[in-house]
N, C-alpha and C. Protein backbone atom coordinates (compact mmCIF):
# COMPACT_ATOMS: atom_id res chain seq x y z
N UNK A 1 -43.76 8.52 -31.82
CA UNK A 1 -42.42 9.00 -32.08
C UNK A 1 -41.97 9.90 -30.94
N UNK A 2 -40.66 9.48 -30.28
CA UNK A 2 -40.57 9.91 -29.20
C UNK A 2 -41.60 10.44 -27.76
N UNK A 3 -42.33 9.84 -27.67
CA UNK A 3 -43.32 10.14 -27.03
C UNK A 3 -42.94 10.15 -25.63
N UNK A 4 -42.02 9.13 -25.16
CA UNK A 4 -41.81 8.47 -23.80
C UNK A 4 -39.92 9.07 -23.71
N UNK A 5 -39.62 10.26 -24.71
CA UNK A 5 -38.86 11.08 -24.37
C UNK A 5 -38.93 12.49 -23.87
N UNK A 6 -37.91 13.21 -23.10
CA UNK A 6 -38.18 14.78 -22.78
C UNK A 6 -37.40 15.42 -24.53
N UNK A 7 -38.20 16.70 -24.24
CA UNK A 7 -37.79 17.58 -25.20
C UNK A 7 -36.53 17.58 -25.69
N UNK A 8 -35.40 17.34 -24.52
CA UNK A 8 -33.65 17.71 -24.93
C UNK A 8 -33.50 16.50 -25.47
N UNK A 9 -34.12 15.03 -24.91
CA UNK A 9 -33.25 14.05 -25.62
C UNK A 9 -34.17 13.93 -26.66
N UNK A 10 -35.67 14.32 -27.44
CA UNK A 10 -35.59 14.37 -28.44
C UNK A 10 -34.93 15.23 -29.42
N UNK A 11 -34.51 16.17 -29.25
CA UNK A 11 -33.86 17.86 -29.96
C UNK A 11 -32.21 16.80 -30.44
N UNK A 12 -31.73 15.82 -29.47
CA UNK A 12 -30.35 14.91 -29.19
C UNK A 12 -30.93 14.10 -30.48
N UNK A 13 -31.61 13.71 -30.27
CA UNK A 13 -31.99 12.43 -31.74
C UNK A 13 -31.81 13.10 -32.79
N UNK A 14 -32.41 13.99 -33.00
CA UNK A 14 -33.07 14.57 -34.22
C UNK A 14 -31.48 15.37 -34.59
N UNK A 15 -31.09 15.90 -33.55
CA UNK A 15 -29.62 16.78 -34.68
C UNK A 15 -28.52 15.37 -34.78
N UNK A 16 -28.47 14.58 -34.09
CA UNK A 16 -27.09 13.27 -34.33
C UNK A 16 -27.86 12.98 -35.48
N UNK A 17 -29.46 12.90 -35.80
CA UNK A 17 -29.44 12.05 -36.88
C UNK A 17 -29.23 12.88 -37.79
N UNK A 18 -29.50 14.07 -38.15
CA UNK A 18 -29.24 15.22 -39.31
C UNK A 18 -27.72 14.71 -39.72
N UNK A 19 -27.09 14.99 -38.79
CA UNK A 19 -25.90 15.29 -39.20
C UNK A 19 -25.31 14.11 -40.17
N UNK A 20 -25.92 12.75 -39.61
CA UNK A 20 -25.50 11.49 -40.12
C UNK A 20 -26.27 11.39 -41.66
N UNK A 21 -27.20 11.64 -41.72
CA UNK A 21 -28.29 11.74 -43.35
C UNK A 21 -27.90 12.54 -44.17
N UNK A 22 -27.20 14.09 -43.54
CA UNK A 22 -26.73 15.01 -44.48
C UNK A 22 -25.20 15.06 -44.88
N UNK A 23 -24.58 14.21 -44.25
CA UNK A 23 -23.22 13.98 -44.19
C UNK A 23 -23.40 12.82 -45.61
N UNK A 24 -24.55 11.78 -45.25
CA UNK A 24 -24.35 11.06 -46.18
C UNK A 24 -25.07 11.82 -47.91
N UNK A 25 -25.56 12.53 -47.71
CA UNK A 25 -26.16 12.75 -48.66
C UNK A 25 -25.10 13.61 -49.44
N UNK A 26 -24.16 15.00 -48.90
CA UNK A 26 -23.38 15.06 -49.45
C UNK A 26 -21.78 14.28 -50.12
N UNK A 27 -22.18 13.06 -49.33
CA UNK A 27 -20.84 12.26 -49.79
C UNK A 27 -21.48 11.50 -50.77
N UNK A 28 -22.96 11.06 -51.20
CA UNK A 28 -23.78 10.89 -52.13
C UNK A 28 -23.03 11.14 -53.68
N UNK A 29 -23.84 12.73 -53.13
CA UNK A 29 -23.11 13.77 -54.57
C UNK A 29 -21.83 13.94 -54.96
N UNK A 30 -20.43 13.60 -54.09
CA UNK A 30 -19.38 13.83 -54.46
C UNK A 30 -18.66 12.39 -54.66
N UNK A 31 -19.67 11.50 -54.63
CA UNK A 31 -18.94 9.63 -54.53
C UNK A 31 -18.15 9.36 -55.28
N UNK A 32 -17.50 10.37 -56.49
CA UNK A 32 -16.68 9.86 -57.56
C UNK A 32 -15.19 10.31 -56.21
N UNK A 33 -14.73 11.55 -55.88
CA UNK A 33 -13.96 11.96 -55.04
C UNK A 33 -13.80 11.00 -54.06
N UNK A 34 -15.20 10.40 -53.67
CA UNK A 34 -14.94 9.61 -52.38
C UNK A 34 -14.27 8.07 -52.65
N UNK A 35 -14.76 8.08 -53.96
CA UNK A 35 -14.13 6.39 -54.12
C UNK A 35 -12.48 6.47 -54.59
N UNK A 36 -12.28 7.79 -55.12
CA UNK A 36 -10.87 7.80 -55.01
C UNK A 36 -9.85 8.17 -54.04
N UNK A 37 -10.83 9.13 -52.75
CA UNK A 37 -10.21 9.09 -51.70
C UNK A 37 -9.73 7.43 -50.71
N UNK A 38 -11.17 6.84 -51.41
CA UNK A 38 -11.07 5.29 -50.49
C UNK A 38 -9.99 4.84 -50.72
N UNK A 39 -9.80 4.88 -52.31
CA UNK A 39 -8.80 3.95 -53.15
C UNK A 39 -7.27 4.21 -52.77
N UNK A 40 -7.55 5.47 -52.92
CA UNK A 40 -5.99 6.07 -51.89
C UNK A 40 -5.65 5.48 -50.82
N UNK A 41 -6.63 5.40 -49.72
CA UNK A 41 -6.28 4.73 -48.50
C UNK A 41 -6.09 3.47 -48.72
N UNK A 42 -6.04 2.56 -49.77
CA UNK A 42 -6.16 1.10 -49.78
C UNK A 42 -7.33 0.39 -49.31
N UNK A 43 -8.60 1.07 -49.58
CA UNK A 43 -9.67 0.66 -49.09
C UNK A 43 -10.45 -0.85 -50.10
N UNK A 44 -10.92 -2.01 -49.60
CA UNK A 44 -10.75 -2.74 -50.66
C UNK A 44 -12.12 -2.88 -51.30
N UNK A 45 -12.58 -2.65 -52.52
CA UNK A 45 -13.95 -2.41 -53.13
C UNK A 45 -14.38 -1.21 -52.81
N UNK A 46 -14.07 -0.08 -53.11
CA UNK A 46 -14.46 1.24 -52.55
C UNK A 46 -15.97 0.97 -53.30
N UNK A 47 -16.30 0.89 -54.53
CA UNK A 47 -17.14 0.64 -55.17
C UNK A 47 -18.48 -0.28 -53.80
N UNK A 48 -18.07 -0.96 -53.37
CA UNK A 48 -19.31 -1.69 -52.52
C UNK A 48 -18.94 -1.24 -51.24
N UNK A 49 -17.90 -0.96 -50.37
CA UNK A 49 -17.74 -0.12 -49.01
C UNK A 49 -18.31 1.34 -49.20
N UNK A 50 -18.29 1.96 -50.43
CA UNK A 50 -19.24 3.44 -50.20
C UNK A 50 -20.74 3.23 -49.96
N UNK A 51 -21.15 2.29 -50.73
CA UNK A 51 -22.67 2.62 -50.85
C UNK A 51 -23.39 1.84 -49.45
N UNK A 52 -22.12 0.79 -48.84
CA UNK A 52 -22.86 0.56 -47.24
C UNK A 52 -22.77 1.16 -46.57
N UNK A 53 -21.21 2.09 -46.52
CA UNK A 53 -21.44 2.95 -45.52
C UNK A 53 -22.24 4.22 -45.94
N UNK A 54 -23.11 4.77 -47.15
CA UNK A 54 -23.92 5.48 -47.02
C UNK A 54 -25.13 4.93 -46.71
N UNK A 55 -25.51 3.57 -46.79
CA UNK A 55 -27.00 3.27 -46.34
C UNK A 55 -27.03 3.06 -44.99
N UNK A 56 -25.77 2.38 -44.19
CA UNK A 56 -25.63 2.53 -42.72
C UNK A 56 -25.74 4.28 -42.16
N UNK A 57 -25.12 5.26 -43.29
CA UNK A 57 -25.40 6.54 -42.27
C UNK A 57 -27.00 6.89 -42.61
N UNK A 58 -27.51 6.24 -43.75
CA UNK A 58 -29.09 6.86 -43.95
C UNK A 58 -30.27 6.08 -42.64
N UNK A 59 -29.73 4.73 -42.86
CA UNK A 59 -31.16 3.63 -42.19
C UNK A 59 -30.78 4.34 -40.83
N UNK A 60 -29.32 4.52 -40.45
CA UNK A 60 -28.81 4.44 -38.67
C UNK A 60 -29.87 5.97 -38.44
N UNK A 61 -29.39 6.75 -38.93
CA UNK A 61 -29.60 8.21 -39.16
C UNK A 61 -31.46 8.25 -38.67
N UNK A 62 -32.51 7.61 -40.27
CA UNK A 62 -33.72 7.80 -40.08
C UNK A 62 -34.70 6.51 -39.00
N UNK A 63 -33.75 5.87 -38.33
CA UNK A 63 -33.85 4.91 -37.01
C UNK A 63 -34.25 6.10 -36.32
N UNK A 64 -33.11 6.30 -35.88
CA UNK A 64 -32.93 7.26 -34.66
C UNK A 64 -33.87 8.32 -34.61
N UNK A 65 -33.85 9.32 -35.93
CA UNK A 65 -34.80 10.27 -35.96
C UNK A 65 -36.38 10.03 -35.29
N UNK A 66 -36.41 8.78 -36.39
CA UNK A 66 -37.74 8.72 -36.03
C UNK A 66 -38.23 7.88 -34.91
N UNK A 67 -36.88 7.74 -34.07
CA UNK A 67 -37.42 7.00 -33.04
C UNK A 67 -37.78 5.29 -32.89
N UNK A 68 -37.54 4.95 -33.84
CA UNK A 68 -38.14 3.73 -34.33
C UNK A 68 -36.88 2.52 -34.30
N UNK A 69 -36.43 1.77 -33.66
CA UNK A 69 -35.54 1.00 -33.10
C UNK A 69 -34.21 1.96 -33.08
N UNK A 70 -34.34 3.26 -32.25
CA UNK A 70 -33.60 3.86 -32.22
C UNK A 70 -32.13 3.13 -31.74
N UNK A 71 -31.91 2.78 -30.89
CA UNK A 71 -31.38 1.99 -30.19
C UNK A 71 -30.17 1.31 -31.22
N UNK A 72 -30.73 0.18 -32.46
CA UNK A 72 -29.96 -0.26 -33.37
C UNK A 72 -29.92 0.12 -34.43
N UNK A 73 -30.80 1.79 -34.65
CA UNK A 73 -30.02 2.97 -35.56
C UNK A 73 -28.56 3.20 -34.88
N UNK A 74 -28.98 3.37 -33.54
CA UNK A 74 -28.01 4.01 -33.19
C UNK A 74 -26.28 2.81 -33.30
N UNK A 75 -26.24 1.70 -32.92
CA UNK A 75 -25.30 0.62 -32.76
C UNK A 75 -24.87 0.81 -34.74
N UNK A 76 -25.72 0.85 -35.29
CA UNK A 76 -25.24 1.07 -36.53
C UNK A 76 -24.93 2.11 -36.95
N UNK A 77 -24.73 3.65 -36.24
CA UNK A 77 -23.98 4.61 -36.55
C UNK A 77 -22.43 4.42 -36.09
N UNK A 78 -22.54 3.90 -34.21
CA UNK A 78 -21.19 3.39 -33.86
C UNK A 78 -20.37 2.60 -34.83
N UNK A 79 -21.09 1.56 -35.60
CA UNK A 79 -20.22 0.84 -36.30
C UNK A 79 -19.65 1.81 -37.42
N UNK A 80 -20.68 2.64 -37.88
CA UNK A 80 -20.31 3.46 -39.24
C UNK A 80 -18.89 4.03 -38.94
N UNK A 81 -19.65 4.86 -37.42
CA UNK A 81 -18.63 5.89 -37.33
C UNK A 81 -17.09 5.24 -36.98
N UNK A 82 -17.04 4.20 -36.15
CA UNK A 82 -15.92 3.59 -35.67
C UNK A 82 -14.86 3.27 -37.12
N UNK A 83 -15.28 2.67 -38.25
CA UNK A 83 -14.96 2.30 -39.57
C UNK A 83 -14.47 3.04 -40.54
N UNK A 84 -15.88 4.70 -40.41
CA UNK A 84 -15.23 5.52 -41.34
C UNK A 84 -14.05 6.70 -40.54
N UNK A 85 -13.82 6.11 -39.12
CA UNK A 85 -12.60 6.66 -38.82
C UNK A 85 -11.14 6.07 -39.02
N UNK A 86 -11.55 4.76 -39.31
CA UNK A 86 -10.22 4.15 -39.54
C UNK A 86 -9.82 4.42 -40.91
N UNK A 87 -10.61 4.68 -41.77
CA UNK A 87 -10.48 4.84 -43.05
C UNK A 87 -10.35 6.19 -43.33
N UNK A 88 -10.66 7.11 -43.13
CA UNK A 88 -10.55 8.73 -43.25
C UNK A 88 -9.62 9.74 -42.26
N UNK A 89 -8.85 9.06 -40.74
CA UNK A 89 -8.70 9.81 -39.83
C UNK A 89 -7.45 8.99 -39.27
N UNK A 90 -6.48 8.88 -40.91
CA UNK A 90 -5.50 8.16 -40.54
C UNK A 90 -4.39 9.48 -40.06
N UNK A 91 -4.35 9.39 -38.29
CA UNK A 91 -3.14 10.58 -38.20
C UNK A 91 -2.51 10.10 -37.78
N UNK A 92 -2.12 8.46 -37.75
CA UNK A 92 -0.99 8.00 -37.26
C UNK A 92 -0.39 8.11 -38.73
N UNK A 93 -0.43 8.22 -39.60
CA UNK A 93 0.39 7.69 -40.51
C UNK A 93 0.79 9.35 -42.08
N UNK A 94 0.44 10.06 -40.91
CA UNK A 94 0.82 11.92 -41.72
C UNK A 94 2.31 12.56 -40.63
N UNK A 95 2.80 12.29 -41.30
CA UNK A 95 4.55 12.49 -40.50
C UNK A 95 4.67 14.07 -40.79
N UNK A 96 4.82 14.35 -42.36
CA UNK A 96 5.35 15.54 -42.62
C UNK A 96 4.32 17.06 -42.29
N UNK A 97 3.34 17.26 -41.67
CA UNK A 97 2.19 18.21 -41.65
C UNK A 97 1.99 17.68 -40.60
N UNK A 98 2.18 18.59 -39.61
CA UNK A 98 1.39 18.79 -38.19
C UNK A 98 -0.14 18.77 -37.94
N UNK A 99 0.10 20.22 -39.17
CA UNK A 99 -1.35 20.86 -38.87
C UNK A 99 -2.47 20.09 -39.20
N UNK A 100 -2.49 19.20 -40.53
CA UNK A 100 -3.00 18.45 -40.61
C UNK A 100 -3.15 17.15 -39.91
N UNK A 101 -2.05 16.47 -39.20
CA UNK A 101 -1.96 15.73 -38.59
C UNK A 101 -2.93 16.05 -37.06
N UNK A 102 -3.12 17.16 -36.50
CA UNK A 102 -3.79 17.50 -35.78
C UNK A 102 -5.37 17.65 -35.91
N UNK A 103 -5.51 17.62 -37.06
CA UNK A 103 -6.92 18.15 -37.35
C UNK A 103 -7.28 16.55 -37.63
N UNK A 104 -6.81 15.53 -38.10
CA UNK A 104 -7.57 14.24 -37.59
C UNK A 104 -7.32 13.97 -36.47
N UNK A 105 -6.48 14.40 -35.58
CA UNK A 105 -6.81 13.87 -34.12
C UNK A 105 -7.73 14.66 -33.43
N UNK A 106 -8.28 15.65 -34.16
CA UNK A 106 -9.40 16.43 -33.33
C UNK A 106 -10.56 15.57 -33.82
N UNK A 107 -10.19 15.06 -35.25
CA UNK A 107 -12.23 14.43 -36.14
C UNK A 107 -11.83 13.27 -34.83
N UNK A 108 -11.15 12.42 -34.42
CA UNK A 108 -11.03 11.35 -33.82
C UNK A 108 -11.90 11.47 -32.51
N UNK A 109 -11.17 12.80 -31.94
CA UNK A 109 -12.08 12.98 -30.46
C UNK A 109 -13.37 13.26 -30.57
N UNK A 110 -13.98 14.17 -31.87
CA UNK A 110 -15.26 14.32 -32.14
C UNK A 110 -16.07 13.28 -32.33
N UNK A 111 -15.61 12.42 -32.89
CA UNK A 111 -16.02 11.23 -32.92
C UNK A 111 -16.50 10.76 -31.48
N UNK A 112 -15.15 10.28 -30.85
CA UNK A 112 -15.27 9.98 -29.74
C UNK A 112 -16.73 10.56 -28.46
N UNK A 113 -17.08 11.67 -29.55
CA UNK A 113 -17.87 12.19 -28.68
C UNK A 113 -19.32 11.80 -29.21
N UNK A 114 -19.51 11.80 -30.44
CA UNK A 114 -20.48 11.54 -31.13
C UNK A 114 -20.86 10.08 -30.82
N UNK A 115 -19.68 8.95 -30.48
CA UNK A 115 -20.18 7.74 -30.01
C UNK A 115 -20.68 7.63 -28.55
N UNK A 116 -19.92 8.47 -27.70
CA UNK A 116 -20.91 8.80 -26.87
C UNK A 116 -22.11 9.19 -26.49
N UNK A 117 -22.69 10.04 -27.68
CA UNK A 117 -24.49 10.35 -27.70
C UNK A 117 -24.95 8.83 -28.48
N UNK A 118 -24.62 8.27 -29.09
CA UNK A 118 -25.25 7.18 -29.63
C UNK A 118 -25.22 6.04 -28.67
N UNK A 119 -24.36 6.01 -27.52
CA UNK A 119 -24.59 5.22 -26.92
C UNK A 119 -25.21 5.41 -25.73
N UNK A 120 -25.60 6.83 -25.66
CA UNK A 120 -26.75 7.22 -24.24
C UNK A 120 -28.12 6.52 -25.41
N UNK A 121 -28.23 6.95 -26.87
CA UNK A 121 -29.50 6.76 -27.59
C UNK A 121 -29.53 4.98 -27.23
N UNK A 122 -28.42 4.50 -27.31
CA UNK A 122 -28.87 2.66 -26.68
C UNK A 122 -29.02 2.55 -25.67
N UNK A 123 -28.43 3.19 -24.65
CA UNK A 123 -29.01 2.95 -23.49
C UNK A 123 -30.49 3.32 -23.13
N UNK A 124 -30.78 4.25 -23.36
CA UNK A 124 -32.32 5.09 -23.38
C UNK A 124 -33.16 4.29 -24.18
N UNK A 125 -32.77 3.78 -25.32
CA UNK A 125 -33.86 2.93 -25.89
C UNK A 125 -33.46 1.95 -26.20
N UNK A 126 -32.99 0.92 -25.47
CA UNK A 126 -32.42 -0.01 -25.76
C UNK A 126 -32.83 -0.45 -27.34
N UNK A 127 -32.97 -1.94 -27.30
CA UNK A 127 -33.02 -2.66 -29.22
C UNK A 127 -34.19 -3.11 -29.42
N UNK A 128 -35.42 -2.54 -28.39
CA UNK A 128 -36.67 -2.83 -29.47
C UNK A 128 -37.34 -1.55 -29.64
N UNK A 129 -38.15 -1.70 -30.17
CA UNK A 129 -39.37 -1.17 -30.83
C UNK A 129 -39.03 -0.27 -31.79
């Protein structure tokens, strides 16, 4: 487990994947909120789109951690994350609230940034082992 990494890019695995396992774990506990947040957005089967996108943030998440086809943990967080931004980080479509309208275009760039460490984790370990 990470063996044939330095210290920083393992410390890099280990907090992207936290964040992705504990993110899912609290959207776990609150899934009644979340399937009616889905439903709001017009999301279709919130009922079967929650529970993939929590097993995509768990498997992507304990990939990566543990090092172990990190690579297509990681391609399966991009997909998560790319998806649950279209669905949660709608700020094209909040006219009346700025402030809010701003604060998904900040989750957007965070994002943007977060797909950036997942895609140094594919490059660094590419899709085996």
């Amino acid at each position: 487990m990470h063996a044939d990494h330095s210290l920083i890019q393992t410390i890099a695995h280990v907090l992207v994947a936290i964040c992705f396992i504990v993110i899912g774990v609290i959207n776990f506990y609150r899934r009644a909120e979340v399937y009616e947040e889905m439903r709001g957005f017009g999301v279709a089967s919130p009922e079967i789109a929650l529970p993939i996108g929590l097993t995509s943030q768990w498997l992507g998440g304990l990939l990566v951690m543990f090092d172990y086809y990190a690579g297509v943990g990681a391609l399966i967080l991009i997909v998560f994350t790319i998806v649950a931004s279209f669905i949660f980080l709608r700020w094209w479509k909040i006219k009346d609230n700025p402030f809010r309208r701003i604060h998904l275009v900040v989750g957007i760039f965070t994002n943007f940034a977060v797909i950036a460490v997942l895609l140094l984790i594919v490059e660094q370990n590419g899709l085996t082992r």
